[in-house]
C-alpha atoms as a PDB file:
ATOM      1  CA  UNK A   1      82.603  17.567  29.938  1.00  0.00           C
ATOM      2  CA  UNK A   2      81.447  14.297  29.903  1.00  0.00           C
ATOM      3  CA  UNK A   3      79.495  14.522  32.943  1.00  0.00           C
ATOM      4  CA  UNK A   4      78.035  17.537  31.715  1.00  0.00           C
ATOM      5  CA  UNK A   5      76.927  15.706  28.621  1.00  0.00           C
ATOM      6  CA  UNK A   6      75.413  13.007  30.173  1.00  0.00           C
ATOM      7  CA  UNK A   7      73.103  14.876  32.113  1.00  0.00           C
ATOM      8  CA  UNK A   8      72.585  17.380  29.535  1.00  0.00           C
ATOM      9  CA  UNK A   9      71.154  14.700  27.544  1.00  0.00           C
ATOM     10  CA  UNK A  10      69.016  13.406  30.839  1.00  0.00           C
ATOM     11  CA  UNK A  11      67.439  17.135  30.677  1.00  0.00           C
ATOM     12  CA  UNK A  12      69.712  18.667  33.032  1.00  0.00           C
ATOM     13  CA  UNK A  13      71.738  21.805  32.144  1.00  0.00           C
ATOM     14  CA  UNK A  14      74.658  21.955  35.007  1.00  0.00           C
ATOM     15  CA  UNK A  15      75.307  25.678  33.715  1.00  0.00           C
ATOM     16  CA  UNK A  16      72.210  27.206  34.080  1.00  0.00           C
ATOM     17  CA  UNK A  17      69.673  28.245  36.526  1.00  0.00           C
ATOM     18  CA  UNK A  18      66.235  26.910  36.333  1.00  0.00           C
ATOM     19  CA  UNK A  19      63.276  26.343  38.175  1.00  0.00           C
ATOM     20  CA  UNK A  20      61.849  23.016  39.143  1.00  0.00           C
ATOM     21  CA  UNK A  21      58.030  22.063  39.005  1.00  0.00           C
ATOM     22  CA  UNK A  22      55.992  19.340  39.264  1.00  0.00           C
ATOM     23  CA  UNK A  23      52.908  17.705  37.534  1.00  0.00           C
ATOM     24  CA  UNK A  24      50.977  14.441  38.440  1.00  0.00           C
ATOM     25  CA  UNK A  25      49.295  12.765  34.991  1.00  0.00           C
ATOM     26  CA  UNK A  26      46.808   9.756  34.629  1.00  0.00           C
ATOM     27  CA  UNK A  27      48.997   9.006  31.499  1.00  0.00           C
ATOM     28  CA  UNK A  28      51.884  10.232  29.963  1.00  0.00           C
ATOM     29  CA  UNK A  29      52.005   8.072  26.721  1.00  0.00           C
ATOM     30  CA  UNK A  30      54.647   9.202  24.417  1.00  0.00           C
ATOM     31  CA  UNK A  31      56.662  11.458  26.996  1.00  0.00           C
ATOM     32  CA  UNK A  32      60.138  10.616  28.105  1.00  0.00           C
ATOM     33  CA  UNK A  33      62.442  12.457  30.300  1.00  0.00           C
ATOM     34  CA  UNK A  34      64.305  15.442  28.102  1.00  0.00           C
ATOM     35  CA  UNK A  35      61.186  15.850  26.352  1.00  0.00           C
ATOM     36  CA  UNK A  36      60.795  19.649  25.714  1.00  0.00           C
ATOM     37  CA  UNK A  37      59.012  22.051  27.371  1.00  0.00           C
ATOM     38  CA  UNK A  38      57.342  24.406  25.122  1.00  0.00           C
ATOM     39  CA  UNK A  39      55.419  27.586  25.326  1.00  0.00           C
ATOM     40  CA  UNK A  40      54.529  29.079  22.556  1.00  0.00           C
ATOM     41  CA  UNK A  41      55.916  26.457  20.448  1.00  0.00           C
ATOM     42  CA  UNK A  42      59.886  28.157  21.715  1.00  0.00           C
ATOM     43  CA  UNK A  43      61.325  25.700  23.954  1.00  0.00           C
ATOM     44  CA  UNK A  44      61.920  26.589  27.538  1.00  0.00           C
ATOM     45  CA  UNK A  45      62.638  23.650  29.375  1.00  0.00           C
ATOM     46  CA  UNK A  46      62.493  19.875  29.280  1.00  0.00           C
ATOM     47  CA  UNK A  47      61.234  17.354  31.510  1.00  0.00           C
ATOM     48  CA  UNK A  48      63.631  16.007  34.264  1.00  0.00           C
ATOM     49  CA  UNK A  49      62.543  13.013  35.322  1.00  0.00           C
ATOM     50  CA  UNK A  50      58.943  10.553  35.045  1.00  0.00           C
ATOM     51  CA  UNK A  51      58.397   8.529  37.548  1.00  0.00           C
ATOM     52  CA  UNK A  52      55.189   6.706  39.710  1.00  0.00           C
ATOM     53  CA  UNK A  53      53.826   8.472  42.629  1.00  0.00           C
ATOM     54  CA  UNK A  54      54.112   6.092  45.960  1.00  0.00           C
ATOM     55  CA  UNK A  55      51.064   5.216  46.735  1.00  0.00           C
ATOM     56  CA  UNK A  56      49.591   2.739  44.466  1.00  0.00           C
ATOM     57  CA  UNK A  57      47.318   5.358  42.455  1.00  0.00           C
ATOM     58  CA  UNK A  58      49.298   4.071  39.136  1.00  0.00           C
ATOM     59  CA  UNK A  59      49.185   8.268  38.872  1.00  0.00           C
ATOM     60  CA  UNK A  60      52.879   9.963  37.428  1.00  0.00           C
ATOM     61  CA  UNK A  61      54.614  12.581  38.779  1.00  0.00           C
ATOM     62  CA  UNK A  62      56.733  14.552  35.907  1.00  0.00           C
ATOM     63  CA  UNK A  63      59.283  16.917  36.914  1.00  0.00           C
ATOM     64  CA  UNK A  64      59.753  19.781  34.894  1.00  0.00           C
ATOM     65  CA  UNK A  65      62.934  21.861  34.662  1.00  0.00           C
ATOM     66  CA  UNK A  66      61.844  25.321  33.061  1.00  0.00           C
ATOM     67  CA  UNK A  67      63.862  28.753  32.692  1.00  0.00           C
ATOM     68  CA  UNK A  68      63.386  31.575  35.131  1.00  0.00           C
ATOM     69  CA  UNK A  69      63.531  34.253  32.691  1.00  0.00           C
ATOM     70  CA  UNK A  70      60.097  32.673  31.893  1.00  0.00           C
ATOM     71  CA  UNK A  71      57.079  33.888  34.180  1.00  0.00           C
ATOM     72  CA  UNK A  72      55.238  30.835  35.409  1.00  0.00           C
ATOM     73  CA  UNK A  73      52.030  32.072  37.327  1.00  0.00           C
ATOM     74  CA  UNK A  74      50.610  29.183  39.926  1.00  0.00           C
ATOM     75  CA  UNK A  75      47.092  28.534  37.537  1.00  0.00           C
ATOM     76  CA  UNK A  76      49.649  27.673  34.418  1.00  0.00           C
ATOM     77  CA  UNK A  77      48.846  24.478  33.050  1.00  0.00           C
ATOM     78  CA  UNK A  78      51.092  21.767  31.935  1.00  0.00           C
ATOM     79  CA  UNK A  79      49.718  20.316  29.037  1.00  0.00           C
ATOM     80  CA  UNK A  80      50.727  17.497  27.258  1.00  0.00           C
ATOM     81  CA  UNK A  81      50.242  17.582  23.645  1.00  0.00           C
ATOM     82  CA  UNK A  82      52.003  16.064  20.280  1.00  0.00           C
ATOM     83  CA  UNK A  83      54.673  17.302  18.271  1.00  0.00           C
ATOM     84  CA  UNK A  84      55.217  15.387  15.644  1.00  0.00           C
ATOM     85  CA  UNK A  85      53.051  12.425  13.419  1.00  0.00           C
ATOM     86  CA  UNK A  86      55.050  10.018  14.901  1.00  0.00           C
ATOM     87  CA  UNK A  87      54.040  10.100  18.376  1.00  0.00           C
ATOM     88  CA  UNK A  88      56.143  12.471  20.215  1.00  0.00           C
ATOM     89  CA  UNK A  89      55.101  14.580  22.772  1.00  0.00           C
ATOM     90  CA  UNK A  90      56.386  17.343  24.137  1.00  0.00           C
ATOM     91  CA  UNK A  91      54.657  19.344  27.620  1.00  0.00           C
ATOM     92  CA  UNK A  92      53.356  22.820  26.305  1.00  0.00           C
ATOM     93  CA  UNK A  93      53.170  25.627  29.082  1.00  0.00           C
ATOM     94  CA  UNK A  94      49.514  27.791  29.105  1.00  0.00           C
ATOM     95  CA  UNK A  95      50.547  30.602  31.392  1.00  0.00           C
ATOM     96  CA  UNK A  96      48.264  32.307  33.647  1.00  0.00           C
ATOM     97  CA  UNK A  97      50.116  35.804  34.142  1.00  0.00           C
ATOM     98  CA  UNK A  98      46.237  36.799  36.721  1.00  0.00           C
ATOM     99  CA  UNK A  99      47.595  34.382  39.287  1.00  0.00           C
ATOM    100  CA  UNK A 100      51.013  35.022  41.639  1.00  0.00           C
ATOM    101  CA  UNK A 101      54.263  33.102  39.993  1.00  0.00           C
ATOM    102  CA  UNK A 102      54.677  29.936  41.103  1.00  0.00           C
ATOM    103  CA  UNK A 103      58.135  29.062  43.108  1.00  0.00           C
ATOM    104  CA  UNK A 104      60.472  26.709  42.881  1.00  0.00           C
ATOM    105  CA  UNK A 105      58.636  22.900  43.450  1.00  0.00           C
ATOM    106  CA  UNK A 106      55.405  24.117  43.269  1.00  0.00           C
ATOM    107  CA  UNK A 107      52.982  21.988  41.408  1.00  0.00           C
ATOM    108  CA  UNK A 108      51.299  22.693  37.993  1.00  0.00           C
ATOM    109  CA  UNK A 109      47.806  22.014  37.228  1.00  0.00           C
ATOM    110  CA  UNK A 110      48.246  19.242  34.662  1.00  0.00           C
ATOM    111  CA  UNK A 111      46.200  18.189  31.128  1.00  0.00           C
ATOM    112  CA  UNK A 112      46.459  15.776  28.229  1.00  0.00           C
ATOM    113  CA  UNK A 113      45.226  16.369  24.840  1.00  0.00           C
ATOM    114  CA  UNK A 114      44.786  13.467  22.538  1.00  0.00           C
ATOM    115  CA  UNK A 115      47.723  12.215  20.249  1.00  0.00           C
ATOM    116  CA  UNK A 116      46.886  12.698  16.698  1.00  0.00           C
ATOM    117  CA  UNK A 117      45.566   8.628  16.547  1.00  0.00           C
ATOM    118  CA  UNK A 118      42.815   9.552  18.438  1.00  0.00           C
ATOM    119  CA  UNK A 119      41.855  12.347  16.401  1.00  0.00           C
ATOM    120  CA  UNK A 120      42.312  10.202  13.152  1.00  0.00           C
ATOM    121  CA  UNK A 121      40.453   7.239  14.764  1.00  0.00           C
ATOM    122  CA  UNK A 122      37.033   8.407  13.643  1.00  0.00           C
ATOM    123  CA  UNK A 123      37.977   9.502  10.005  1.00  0.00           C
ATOM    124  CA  UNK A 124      39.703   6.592   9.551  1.00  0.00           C
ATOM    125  CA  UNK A 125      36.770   4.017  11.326  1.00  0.00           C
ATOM    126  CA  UNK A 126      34.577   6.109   8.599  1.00  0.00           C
ATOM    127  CA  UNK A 127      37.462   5.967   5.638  1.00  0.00           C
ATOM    128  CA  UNK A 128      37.001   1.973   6.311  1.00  0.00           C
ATOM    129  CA  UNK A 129      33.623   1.972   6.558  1.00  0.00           C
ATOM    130  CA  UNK A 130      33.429   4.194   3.153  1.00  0.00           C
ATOM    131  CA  UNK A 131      35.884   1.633   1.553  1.00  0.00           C
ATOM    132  CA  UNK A 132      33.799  -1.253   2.474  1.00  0.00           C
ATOM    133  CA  UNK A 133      30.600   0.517   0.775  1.00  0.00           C
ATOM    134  CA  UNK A 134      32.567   0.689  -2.139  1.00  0.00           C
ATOM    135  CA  UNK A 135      33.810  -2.540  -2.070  1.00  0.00           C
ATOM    136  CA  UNK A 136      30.390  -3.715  -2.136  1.00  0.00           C
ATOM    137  CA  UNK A 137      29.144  -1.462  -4.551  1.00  0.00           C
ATOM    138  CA  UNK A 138      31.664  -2.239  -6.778  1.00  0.00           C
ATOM    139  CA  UNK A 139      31.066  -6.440  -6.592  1.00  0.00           C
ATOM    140  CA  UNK A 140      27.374  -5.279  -7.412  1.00  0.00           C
ATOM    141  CA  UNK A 141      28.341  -3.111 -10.516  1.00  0.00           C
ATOM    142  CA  UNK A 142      30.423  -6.154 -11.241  1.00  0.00           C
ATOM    143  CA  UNK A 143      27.283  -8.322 -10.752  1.00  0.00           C
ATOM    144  CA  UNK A 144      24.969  -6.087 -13.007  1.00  0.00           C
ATOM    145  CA  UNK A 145      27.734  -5.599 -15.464  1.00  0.00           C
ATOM    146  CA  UNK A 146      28.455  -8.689 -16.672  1.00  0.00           C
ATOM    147  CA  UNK A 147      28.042 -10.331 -19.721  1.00  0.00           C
ATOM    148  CA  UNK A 148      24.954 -11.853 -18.740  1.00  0.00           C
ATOM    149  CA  UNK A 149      23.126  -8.839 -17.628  1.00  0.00           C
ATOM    150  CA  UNK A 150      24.324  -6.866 -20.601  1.00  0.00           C
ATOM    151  CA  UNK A 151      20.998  -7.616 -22.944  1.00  0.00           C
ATOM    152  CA  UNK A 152      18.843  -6.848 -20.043  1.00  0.00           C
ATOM    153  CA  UNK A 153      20.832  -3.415 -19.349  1.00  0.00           C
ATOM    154  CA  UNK A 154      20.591  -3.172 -23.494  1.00  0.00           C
ATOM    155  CA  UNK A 155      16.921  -3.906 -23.561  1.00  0.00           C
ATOM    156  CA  UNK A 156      16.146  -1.967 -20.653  1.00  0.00           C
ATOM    157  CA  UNK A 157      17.854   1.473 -22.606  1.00  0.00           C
ATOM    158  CA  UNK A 158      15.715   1.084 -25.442  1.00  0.00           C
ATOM    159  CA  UNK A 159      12.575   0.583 -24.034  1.00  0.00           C
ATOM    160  CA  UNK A 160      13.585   4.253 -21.352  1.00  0.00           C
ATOM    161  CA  UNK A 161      14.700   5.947 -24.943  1.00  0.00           C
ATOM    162  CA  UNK A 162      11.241   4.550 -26.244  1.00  0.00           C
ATOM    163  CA  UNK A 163       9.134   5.664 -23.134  1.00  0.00           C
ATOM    164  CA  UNK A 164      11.172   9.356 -23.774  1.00  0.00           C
ATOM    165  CA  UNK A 165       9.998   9.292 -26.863  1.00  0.00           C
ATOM    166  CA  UNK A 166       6.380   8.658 -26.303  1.00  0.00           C
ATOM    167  CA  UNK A 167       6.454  11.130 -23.485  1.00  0.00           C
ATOM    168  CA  UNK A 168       7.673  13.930 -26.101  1.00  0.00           C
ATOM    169  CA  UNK A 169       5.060  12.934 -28.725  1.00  0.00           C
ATOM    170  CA  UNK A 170       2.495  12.974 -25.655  1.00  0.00           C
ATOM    171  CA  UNK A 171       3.519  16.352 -24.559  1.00  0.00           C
ATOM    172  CA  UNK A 172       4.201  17.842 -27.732  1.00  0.00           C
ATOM    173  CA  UNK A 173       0.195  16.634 -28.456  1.00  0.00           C
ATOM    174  CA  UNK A 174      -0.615  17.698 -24.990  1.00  0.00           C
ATOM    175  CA  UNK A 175       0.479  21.313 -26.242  1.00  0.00           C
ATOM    176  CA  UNK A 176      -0.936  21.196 -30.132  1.00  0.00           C
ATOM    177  CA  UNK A 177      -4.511  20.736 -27.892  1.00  0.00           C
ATOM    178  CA  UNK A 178      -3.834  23.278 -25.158  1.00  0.00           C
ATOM    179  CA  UNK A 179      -3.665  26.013 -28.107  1.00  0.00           C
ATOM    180  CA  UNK A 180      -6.446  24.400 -29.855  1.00  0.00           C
ATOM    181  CA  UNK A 181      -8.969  24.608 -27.030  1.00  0.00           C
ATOM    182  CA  UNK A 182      -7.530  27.640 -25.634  1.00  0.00           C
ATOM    183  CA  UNK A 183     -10.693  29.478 -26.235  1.00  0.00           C
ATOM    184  CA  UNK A 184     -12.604  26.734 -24.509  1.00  0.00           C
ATOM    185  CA  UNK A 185     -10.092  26.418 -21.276  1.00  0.00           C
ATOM    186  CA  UNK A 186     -10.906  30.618 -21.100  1.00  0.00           C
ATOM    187  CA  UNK A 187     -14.084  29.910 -21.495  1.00  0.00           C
ATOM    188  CA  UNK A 188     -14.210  27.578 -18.446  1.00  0.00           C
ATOM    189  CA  UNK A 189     -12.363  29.475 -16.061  1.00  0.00           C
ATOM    190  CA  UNK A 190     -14.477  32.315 -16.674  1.00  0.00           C
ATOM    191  CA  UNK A 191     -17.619  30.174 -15.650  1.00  0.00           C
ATOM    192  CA  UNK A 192     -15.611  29.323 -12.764  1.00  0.00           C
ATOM    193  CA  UNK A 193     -15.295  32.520 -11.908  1.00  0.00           C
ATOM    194  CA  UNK A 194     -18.806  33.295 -12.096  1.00  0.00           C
ATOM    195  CA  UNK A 195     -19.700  30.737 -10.223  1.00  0.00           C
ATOM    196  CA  UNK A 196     -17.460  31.787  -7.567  1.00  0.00           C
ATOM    197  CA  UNK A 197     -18.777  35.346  -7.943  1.00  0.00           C
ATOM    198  CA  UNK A 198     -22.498  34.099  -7.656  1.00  0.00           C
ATOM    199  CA  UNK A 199     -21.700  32.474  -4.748  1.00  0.00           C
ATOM    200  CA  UNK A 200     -19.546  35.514  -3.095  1.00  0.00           C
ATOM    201  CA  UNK A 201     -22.821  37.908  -3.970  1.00  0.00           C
ATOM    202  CA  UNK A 202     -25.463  35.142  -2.642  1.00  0.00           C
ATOM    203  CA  UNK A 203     -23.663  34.051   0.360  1.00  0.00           C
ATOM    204  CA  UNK A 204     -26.603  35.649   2.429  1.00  0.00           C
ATOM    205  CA  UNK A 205     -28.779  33.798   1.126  1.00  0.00           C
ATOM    206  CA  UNK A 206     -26.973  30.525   1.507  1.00  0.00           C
ATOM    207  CA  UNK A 207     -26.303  31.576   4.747  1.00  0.00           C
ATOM    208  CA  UNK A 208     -30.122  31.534   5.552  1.00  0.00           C
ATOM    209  CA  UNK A 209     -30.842  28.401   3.305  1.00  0.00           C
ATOM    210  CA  UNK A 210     -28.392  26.652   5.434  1.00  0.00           C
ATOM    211  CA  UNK A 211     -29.750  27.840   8.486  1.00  0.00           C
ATOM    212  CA  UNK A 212     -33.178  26.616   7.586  1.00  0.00           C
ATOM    213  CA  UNK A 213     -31.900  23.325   6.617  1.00  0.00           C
ATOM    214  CA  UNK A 214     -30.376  23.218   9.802  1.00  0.00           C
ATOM    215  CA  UNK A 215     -34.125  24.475  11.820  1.00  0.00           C
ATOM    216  CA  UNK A 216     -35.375  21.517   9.690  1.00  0.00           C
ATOM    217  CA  UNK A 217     -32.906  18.701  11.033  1.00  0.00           C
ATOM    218  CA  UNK A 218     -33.418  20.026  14.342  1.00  0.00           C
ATOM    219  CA  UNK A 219     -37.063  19.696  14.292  1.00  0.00           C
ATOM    220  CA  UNK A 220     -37.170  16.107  12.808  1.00  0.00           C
ATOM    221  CA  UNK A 221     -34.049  15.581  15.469  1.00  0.00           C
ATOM    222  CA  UNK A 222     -36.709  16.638  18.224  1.00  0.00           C
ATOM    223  CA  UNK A 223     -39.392  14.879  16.960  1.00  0.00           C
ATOM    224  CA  UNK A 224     -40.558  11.810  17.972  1.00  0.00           C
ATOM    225  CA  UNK A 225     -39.314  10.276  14.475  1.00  0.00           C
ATOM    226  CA  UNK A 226     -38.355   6.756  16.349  1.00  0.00           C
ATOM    227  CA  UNK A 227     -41.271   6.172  17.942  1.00  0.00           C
ATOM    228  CA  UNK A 228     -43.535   7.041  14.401  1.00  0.00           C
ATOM    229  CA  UNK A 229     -40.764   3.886  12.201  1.00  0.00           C
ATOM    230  CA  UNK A 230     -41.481   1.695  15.200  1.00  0.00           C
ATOM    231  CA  UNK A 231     -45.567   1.749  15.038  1.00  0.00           C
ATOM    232  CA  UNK A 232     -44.888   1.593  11.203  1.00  0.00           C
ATOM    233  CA  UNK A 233     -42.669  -1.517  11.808  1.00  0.00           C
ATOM    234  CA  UNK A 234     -45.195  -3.239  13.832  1.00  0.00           C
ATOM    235  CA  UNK A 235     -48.573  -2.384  11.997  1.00  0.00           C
ATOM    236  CA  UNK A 236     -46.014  -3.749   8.405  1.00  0.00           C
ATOM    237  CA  UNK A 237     -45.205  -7.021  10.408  1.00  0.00           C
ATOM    238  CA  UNK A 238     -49.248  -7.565  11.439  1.00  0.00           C
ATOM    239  CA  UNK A 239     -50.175  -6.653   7.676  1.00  0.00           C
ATOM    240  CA  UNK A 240     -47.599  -9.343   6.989  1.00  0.00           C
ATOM    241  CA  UNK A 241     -48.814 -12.054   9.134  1.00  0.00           C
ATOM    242  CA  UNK A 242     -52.344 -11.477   7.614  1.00  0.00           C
ATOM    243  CA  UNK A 243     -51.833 -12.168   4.688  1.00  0.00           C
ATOM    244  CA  UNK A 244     -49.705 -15.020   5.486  1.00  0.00           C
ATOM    245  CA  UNK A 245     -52.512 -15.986   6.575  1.00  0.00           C
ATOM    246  CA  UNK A 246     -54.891 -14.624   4.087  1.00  0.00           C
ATOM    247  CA  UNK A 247     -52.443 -17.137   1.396  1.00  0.00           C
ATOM    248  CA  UNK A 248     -52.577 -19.787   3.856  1.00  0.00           C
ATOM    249  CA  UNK A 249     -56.549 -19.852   3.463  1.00  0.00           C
ATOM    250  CA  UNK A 250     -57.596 -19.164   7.165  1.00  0.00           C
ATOM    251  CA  UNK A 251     -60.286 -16.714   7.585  1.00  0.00           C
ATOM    252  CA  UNK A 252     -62.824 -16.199   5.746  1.00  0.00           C
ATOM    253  CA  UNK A 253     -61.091 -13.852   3.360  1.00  0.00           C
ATOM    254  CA  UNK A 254     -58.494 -17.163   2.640  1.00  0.00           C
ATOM    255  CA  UNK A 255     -61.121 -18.768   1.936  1.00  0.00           C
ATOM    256  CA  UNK A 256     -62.629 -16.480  -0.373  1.00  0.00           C
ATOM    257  CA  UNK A 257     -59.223 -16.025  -2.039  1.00  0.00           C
ATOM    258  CA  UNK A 258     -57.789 -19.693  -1.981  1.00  0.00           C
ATOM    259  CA  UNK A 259     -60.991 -21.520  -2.863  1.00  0.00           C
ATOM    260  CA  UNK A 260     -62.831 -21.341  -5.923  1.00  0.00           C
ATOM    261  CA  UNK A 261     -66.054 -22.898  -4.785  1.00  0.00           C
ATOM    262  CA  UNK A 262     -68.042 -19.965  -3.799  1.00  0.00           C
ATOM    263  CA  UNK A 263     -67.048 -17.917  -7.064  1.00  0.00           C
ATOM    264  CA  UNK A 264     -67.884 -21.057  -9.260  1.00  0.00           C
ATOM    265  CA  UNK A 265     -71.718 -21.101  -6.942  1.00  0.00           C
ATOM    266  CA  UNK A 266     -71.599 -17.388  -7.389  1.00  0.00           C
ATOM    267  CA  UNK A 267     -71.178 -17.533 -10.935  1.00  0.00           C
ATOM    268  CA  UNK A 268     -73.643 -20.032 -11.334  1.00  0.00           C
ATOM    269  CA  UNK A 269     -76.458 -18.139  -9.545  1.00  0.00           C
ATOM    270  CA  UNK A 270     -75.732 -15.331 -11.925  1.00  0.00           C
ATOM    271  CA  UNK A 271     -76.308 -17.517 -14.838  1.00  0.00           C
ATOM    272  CA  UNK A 272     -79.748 -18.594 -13.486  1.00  0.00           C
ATOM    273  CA  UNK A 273     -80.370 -15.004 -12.507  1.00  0.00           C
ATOM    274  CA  UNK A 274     -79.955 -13.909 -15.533  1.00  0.00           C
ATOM    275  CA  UNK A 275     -82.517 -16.571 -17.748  1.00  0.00           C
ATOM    276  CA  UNK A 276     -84.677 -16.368 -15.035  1.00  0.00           C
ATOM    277  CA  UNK A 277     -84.723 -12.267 -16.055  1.00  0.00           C
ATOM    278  CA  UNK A 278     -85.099 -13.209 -19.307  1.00  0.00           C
ATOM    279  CA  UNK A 279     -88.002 -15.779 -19.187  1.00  0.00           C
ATOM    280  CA  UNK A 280     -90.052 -12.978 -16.836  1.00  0.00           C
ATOM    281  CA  UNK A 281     -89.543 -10.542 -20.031  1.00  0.00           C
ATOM    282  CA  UNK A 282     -90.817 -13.133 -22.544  1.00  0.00           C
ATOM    283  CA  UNK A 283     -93.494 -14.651 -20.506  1.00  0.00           C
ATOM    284  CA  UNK A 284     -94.151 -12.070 -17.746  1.00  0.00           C
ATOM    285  CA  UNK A 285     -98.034 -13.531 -17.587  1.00  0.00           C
ATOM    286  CA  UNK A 286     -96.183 -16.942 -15.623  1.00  0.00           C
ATOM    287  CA  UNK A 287     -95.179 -14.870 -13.403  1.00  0.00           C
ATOM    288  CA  UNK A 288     -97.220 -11.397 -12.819  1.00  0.00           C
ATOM    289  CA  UNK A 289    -101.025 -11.567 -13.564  1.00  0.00           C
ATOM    290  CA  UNK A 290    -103.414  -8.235 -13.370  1.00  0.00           C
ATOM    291  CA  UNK A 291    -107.078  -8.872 -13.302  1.00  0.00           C
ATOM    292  CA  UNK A 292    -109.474  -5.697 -13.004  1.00  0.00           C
ATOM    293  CA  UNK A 293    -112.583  -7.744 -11.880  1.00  0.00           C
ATOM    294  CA  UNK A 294    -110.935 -10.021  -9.687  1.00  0.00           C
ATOM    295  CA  UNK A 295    -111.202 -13.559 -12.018  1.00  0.00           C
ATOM    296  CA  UNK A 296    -108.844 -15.762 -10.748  1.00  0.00           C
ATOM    297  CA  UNK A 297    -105.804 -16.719 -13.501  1.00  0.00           C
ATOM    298  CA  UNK A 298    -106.377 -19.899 -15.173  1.00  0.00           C
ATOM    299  CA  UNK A 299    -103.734 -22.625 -13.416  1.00  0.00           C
END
C-alpha cells in the first residue's frame, strides 16, 4: 500500500491500465509531474514524468499517462493551459476523432497558451498607466484648488455667469428684432429670389454677354497691344527729355520760355507800335501827303 501510494502520488496508478504518450514543449512553466490531464475540463490522466530531451535543445519531453477508455486520435493536441489564479497548470487534451487513434508512445502535437499574467499584463501596464494620469491630475486639481487660486477660480465664475448673462440679454434682443423686422427679412429674401429668378430666365443672355466679353479679350489678346504701350513708352520718354530740355533753356523754345528778354523787346515794340498808330491818326499829313497837281509838300 505504501508503494502504491507513493507512486500514485508521482502520477502513476499501479491498478489501472493506461496509455502512455509523449509531448516535447519549449516551456512548461507551472507544470509538474501528477499534474492533470484534462479534456473537457473531466480529468483523464496526469502527467508522468518532465524531463530535458538529450540533446542540448533546452526542449522538454512530458510524458503523459491518459485512460484508454478515452479515444486519443494521432492530430490531438496537448495543450497546456491554467487552472487556477495561482499559477497552476494542468495539460488539456483537444481530440481529433478525423485522424486514426494514436498508440501507446506515440507523440502528441504539443501547445502552450499563456498563464493568466500574461493576459493581465496589458490591463494592468494600462491600470498603471491610468493611475499615474490620475495621480497627476489630481496634484494639478490640488494645484488649482488651493487657497491661493481660489479668488481667481471665484472671479473667474462671476465674470462666465456675467458673460451668460449678457449672451441671454443679447439673444433675447437678437429675437425682440428678428420679429420686428420680420417683414423686412421677407422682404429681402424675396428680392433674393428675384434676383435669382432674373438670372435663371436671362441666363441666355449672359451666356452671350459672356461670350462676347470673352471675343473681346481674345481680340485685344491677339492684338499687337505690347508693341502699341512700347511706342507709347518711348515717344512719353522723348516728350520728357524735351522738355527737360525745354526747362533747361536749350533750344530756341528754352529760350523763349526761360528768358524774358525777347517778351520784354516784344512788348516794347508793341508800345511804340501802338503811338506810332496813334500819331499817323492825329497827324496823318507827316506821314501821307496827296497832291492833285503834283506841288511838292512843304519840308
Amino acid at each position: 500500500m505504501l508503494i502504491w501510494g507513493m507512486n500514485y502520488l508521482k502520477g502513476m496508478d499501479l491498478l489501472s491500465s493506461d496509455n502512455k504518450y509523449f509531448a516535447i514543449y519549449n516551456n512548461v512553466d507551472g507544470l509538474v509531474p501528477s499534474s492533470d490531464v484534462v479534456l473537457n475540463g473531466v480529468k483523464v490522466g496526469q502527467v508522468q514524468k518532465i524531463e530535458f530531451i538529450k540533446d542540448n535543445s533546452g526542449r522538454i519531453l512530458t510524458t503523459l499517462l491518459v485512460r484508454t477508455k478515452v479515444f486519443v486520435g494521432k492530430g490531438s493536441i496537448a495543450r497546456i493551459i491554467s487552472s487556477d489564479l495561482l499559477g497552476g497548470r494542468v495539460i488539456n487534451l483537444v481530440l481529433d476523432s478525423t485522424t486514426p487513434p494514436a498508440e501507446d508512445g506515440d507523440t502528441l502535437v504539443s501547445e502552450v497558451q499563456t498563464t493568466l499574467g500574461d493576459q493581465v499584463k496589458p490591463v494592468k501596464d494600462k491600470a498603471e498607466k491610468l493611475i499615474e494620469s490620475l495621480d497627476s491630475l489630481a496634484v494639478a486639481l490640488h494645484a488649482i484648488l488651493s487657497p491661493n487660486n481660489q479668488d481667481n477660480l471665484n472671479a473667474g465664475f462671476n465674470s462666465l455667469s456675467k458673460t451668460l448673462k449678457n449672451l441671454e440679454q443679447a439673444s433675447s434682443s437678437l429675437d425682440k428684432m428678428l420679429s420686428s423686422n420680420d417683414s423686412k427679412l421677407k422682404k429681402m429674401i424675396d428680392n433674393i429670389e428675384s434676383i435669382s429668378n432674373n438670372i435663371k430666365n436671362n441666363n441666355e443672355s449672359l451666356a452671350i454677354a459672356l461670350k462676347n466679353i470673352e471675343l473681346i479679350t481674345d481680340s485685344l489678346a491677339k492684338s499687337n497691344l505690347t508693341s502699341t504701350i512700347n511706342n507709347a513708352n518711348s515717344t512719353l520718354k522723348e516728350t520728357s527729355e524735351i522738355m527737360e530740355k525745354i526747362n533747361k533753356g536749350e533750344g530756341s523754345m528754352g529760350l523763349l520760355i526761360n528768358n524774358d528778354s525777347l517778351y520784354i523787346h516784344l512788348e516794347r515794340s508793341a508800345a511804340d507800335l501802338d503811338k506810332l498808330l496813334i500819331d499817323i491818326k492825329q497827324n496823318p499829313k507827316r506821314y501821307v501827303h496827296f497832291s492833285m497837281f503834283g506841288t511838292k509838300p512843304p519840308k
